[in-house]
Protein backbone atom coordinates (compact mmCIF):
# COMPACT_ATOMS: atom_id res chain seq x y z
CA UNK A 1 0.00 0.00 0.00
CA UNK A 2 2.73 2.39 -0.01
CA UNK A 3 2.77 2.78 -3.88
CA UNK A 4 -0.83 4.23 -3.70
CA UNK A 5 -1.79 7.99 -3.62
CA UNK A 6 -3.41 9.19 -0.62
CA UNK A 7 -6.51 9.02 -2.73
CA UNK A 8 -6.26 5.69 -3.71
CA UNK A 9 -5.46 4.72 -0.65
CA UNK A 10 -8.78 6.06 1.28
CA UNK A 11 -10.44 4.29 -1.68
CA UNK A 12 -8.83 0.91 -0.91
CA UNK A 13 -9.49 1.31 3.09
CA UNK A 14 -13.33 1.86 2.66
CA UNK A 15 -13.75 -0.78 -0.14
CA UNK A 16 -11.36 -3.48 1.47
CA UNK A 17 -11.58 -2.88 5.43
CA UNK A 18 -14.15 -0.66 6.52
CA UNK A 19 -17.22 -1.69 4.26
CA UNK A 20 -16.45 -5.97 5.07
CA UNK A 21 -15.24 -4.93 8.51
CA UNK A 22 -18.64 -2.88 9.04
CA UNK A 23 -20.19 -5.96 7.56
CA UNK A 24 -18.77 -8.97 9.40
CA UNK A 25 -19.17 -7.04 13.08
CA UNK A 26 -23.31 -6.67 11.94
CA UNK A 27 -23.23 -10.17 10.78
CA UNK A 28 -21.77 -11.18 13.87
CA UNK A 29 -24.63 -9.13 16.60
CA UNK A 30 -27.53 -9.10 14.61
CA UNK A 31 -29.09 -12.19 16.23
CA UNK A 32 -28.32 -10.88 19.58
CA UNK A 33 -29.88 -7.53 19.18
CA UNK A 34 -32.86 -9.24 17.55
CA UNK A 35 -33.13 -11.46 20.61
CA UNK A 36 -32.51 -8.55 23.33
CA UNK A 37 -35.35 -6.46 21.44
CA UNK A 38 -37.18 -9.62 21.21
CA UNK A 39 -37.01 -10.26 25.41
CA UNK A 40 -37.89 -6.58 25.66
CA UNK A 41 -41.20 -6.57 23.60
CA UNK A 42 -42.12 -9.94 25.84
CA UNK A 43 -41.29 -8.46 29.39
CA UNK A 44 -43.78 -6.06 28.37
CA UNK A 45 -46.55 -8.56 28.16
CA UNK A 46 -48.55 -8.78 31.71
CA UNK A 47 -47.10 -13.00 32.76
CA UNK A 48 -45.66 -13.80 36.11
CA UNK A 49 -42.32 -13.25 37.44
CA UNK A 50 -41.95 -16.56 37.20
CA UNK A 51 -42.39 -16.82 33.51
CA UNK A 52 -40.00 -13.91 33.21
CA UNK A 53 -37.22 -15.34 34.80
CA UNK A 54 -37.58 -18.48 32.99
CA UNK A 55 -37.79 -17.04 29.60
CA UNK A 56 -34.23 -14.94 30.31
CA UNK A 57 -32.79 -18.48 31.49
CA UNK A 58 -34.03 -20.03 28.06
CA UNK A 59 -32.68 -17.30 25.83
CA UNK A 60 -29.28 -16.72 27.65
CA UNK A 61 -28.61 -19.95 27.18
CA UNK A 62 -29.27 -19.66 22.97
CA UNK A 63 -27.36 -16.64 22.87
CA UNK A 64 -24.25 -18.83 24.87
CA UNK A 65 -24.88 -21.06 22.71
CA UNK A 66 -24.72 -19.60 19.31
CA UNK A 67 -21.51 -18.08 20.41
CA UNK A 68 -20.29 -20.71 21.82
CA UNK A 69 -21.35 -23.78 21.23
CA UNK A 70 -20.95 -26.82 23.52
CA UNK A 71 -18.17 -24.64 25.60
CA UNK A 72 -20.81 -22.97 27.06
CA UNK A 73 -20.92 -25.97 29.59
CA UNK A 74 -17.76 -24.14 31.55
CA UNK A 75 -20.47 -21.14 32.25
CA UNK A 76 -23.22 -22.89 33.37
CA UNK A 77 -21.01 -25.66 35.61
CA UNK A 78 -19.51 -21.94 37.24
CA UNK A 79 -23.35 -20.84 37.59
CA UNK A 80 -24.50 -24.12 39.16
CA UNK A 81 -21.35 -23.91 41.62
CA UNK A 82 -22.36 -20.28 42.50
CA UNK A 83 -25.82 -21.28 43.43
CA UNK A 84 -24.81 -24.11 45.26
CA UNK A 85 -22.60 -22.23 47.24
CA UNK A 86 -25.13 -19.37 47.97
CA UNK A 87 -27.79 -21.97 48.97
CA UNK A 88 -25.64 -23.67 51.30
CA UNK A 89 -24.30 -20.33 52.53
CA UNK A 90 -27.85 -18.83 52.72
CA UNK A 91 -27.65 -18.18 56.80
CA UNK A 92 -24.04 -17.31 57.02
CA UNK A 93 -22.81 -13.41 57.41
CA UNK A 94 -20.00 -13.87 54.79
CA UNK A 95 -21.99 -15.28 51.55
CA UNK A 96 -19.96 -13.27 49.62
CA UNK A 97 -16.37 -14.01 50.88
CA UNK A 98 -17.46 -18.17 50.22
CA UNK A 99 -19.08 -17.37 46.59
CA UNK A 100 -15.39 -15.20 45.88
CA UNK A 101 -13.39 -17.92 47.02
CA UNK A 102 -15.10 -20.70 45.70
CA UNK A 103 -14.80 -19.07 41.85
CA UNK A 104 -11.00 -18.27 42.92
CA UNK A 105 -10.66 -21.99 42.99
CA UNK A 106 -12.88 -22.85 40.21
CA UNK A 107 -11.19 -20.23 38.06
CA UNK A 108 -7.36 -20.92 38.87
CA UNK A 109 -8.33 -24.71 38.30
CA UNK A 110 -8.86 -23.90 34.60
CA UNK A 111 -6.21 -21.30 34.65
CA UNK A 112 -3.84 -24.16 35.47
CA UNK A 113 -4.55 -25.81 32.17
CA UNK A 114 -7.11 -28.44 33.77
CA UNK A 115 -9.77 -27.38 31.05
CA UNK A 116 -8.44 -26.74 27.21
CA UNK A 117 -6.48 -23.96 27.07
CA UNK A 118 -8.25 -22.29 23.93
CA UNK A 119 -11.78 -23.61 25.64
CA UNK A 120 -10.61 -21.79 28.86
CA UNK A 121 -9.70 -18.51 27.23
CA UNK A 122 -12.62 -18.49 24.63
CA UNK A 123 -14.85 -18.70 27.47
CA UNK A 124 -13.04 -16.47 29.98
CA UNK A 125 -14.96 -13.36 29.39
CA UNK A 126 -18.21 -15.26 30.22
CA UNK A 127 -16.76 -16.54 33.36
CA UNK A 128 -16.00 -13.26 34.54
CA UNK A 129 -19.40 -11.62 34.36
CA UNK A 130 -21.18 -14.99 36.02
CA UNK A 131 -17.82 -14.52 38.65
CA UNK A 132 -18.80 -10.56 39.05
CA UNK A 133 -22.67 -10.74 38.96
CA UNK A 134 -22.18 -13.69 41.77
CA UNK A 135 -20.32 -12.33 43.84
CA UNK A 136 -21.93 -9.01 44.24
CA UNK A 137 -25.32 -10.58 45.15
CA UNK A 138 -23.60 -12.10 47.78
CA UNK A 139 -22.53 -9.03 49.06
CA UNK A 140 -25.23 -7.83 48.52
CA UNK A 141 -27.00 -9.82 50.34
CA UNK A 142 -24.58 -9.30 53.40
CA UNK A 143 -25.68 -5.82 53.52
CA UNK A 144 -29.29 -6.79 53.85
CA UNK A 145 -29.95 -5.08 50.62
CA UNK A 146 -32.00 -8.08 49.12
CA UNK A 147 -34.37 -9.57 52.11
CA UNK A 148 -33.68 -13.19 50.54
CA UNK A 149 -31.45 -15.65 48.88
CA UNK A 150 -33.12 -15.14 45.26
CA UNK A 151 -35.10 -18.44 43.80
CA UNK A 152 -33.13 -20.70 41.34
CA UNK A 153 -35.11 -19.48 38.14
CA UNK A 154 -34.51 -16.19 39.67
CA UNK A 155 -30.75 -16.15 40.19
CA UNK A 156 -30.58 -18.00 36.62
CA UNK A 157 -32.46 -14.91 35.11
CA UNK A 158 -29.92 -12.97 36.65
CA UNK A 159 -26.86 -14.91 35.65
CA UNK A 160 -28.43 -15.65 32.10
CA UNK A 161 -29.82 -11.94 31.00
CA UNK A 162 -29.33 -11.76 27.67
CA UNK A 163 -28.12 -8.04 27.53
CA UNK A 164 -25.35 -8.71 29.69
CA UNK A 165 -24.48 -12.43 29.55
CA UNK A 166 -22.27 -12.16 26.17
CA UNK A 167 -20.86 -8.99 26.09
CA UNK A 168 -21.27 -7.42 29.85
CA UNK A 169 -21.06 -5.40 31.35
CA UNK A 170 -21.84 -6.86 35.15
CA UNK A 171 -25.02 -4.91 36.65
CA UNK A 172 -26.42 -5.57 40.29
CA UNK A 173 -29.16 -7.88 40.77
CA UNK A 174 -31.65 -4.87 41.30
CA UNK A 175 -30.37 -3.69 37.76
CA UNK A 176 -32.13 -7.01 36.37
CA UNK A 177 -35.02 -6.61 37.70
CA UNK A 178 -35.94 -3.30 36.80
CA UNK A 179 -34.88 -4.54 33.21
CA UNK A 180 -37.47 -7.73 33.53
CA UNK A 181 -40.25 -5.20 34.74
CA UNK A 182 -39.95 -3.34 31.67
CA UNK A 183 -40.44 0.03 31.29
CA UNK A 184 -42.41 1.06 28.06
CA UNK A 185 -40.65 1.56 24.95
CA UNK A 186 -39.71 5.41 24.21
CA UNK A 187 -37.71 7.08 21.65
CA UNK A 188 -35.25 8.24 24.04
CA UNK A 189 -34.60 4.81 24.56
CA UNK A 190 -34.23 4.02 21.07
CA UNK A 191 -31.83 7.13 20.56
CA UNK A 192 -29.91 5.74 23.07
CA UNK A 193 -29.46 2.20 21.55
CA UNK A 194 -28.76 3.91 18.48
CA UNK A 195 -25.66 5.84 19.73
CA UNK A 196 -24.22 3.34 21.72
CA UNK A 197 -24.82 0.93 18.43
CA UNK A 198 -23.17 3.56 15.98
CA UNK A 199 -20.34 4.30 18.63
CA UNK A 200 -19.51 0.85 18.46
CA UNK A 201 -19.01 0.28 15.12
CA UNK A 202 -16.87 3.24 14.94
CA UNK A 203 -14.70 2.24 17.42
CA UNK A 204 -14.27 -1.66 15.34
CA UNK A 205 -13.39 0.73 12.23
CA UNK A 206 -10.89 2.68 13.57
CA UNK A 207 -9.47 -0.40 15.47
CA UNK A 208 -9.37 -2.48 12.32
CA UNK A 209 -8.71 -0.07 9.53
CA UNK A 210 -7.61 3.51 11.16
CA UNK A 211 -5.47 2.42 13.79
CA UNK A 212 -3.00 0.15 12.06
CA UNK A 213 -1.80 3.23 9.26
CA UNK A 214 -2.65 6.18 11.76
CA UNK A 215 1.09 7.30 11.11
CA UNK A 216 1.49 5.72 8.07
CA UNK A 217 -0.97 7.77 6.40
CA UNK A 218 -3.26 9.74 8.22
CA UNK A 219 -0.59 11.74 10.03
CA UNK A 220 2.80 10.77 8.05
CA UNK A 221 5.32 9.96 10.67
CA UNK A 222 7.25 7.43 9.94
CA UNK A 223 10.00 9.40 8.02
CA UNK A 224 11.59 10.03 11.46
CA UNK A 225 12.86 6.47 11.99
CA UNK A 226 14.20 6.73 15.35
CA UNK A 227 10.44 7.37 16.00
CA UNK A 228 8.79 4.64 13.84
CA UNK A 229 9.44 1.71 16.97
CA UNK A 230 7.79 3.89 19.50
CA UNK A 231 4.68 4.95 17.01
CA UNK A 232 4.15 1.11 15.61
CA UNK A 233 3.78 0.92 19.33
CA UNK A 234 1.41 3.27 19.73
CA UNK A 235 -0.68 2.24 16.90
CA UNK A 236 -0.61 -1.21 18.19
CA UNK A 237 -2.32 0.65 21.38
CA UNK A 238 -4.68 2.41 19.56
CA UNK A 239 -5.55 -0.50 18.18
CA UNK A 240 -6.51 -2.18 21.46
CA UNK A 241 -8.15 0.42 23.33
CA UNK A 242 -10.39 0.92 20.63
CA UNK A 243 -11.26 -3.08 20.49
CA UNK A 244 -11.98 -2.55 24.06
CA UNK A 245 -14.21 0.30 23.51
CA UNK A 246 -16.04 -1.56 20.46
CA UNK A 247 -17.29 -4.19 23.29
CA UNK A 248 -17.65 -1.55 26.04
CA UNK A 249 -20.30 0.37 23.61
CA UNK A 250 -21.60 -2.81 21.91
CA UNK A 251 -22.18 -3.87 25.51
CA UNK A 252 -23.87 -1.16 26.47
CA UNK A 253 -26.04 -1.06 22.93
CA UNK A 254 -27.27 -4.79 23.93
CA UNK A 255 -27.80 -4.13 27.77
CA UNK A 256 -30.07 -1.14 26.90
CA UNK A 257 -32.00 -2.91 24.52
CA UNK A 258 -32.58 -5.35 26.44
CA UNK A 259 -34.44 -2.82 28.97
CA UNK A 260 -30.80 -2.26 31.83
CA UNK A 261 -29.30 1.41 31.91
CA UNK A 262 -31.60 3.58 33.36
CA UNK A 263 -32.25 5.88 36.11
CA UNK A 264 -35.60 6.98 37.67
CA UNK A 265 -36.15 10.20 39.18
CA UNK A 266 -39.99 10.63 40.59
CA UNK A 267 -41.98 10.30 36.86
CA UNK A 268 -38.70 11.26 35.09
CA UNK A 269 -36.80 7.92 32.96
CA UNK A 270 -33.35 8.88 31.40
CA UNK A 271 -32.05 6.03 29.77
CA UNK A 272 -28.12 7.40 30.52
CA UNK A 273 -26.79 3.97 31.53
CA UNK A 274 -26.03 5.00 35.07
CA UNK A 275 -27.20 1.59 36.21
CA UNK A 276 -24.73 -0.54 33.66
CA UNK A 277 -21.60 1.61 32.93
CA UNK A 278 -20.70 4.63 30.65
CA UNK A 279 -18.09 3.61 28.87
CA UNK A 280 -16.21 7.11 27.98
CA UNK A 281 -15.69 7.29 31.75
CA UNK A 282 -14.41 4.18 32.16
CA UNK A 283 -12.33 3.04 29.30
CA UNK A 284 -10.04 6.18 28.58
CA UNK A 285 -7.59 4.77 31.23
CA UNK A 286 -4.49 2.17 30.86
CA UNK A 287 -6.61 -0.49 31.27
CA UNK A 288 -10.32 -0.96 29.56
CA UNK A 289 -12.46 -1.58 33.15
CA UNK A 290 -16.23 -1.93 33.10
CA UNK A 291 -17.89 0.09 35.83
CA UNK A 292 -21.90 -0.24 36.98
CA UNK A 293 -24.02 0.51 39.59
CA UNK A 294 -21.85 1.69 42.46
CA UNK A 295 -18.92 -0.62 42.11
CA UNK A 296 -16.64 -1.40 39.38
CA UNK A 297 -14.23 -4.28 38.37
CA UNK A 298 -11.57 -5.00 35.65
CA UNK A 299 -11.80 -7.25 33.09
C-alpha cells in the first residue's frame, strides 16, 4: 500500500476494510440484538415473574450457545457452583467471601490448564461476568440489601440476561429486575441504543482499519525512523483500546436494549446507563475496566 496515492489509498481502506469490517461485526450481533429487542417486547406482556425469569434463562442460554457452542458448559457448571454455594451459605454473614473464594478456585483450576487452554480462554470473558454478577449478590445480600437468597429461576435470570451475559457489562441484581419489569418503549430509549450501536461500530473501524496506518498515512510519521518503533507501538495501542471500547459500547447497545441502563427520578426515565456503565468514563484509562451501579471491576 505504499505505492498508492493518498486518494487511492482512502479508496482501498473503505472498499477493502471498513465496508467488510462494518459488515462482518453486523453479521456477527444481529441475532443478539434481535433477541434482546425480542425479550424486551415480551417483558412487556402482563405473565408472572416466574415466567420472566424463565424465559431470560431459556434465551441466555441460545445466545451462549450460538456463540459458543458446547463450551458454554464451563459457564453454566460456574453458575451451578455459585448457586450451590449461595444456597448452602444462605444463613451465614459472609456469603460473599465463600461465593469469591469458591470461583477463585474454580477459576485458577482452569487457569492451570485443567480445562483446554483455547476452551478456557474463549470462554473467559463469560466466566467473569457470572464470577462478578455472583459475587456481588452475595454481598449484597450481606448488607441486607435483598431480604432473601433469590429463587433458582430467579438467580438463573440474573446470571443468564441476555443483555449482559455475552458482552457485559456486570449490573447488580436490582439492575435485572428493573430490566425484567420493563419500562415502556420510548424514543429516548431508542436514541440511546442507536448511539451506543453507531459508537460501536466506529470504534471496530478505527481499530481495524484507522489504527493500524494512523502514522502511516493519516498523520505521516514514519520518516523520522528513530520514532517509527515507538509509534508502531502506539498504533498497536490504539488498536486495542479501541477493540476494548467496540465491546464496552456494543455492551452497552445490547444491555439497553434489552431494557438495563436507566435511572428513575420521581416520573422522570433517562435512559443514561447510570445503572450498567458509561463507557467514555471508564475506558479512557491504561486499562479498559467496566464500571456499573456503584462498584466497578476490571476485566
Amino acid at each position: 500500500m505504499a505505492t498508492f496515492t493518498r486518494q487511492e489509498f482512502y479508496q482501498q481502506l473503505l472498499q477493502g476494510c471498513m465496508i467488510p469490517t462494518a459488515q462482518q461485526g453486523l453479521e456477527q450481533i444481529w441475532l443478539l440484538l434481535l433477541i434482546c429487542l425480542a425479550c424486551r417486547l415480551l417483558w412487556r406482556l402482563p405473565l408472572p415473574g416466574y415466567a420472566k425469569h424463565l424465559s431470560t434463562v431459556v434465551v441466555g442460554f441460545y445466545a451462549l450457545h450460538h456463540f459458543f457452542q458446547l463450551q458454554m458448559v464451563w459457564v453454566v457448571l460456574l453458575s451451578l457452583l455459585c448457586y450451590l454455594v449461595l444456597f448452602l451459605c444462605r444463613h451465614s454473614a459472609h456469603r460473599g467471601v465463600f461465593l469469591s473464594i469458591t470461583i477463585l478456585i474454580y477459576l485458577l483450576m482452569g487457569e492451570m490448564h485443567m480445562v483446554d487452554t483455547v476452551t478456557w480462554h474463549k470462554m473467559r470473558g463469560a466466566q467473569m461476568i457470572v464470577a462478578m454478577k455472583a459475587v456481588s449478590l452475595g454481598f449484597d445480600l450481606d448488607r441486607g440489601e435483598l431480604p432473601a437468597v433469590p429463587s433458582p429461576v430467579e438467580f438463573m435470570g440474573y446470571i443468564y440476561f441476555v443483555g449482559t451475559a455475552i458482552f457485559g457489562p456486570w449490573s447488580r441484581f436490582r439492575c435485572y429486575l428493573q430490566a425484567v419489569e420493563s419500562r415502556a418503549l420510548s424514543l429516548p430509549w431508542l436514541r440511546k441504543v442507536s448511539r451506543s450501536l453507531l459508537l460501536s461500530v466506529v470504534c471496530l473501524l478505527i481499530s481495524t482499519c484507522v489504527a493500524p496506518y494512523l502514522f502511516s498515512y493519516f498523520i505521516p510519521l514514519y520518516g523520522y525512523r528513530q520514532l517509527r518503533k515507538w509509534l508502531r507501538a502506539y498504533e498497536s495501542a490504539i488498536s486495542f483500546h479501541f477493540s476494548s471500547y467496540f465491546v464496552g459500547f456494543l455492551s452497552e447497545a445490547t444491555a439497553t436494549l434489552a431494557g438495563a441502563g436507566f435511572t428513575e427520578e420521581k416520573d422522570n426515565l433517562k435512559w443514561d446507563s447510570a445503572s450498567t456503565w458509561p463507557p467514555c468514563c471508564c475506558l479512557w484509562d491504561s486499562s479498559p475496566t467496566w464500571s456499573t451501579c456503584s462498584g466497578s471491576a476490571s476485566l
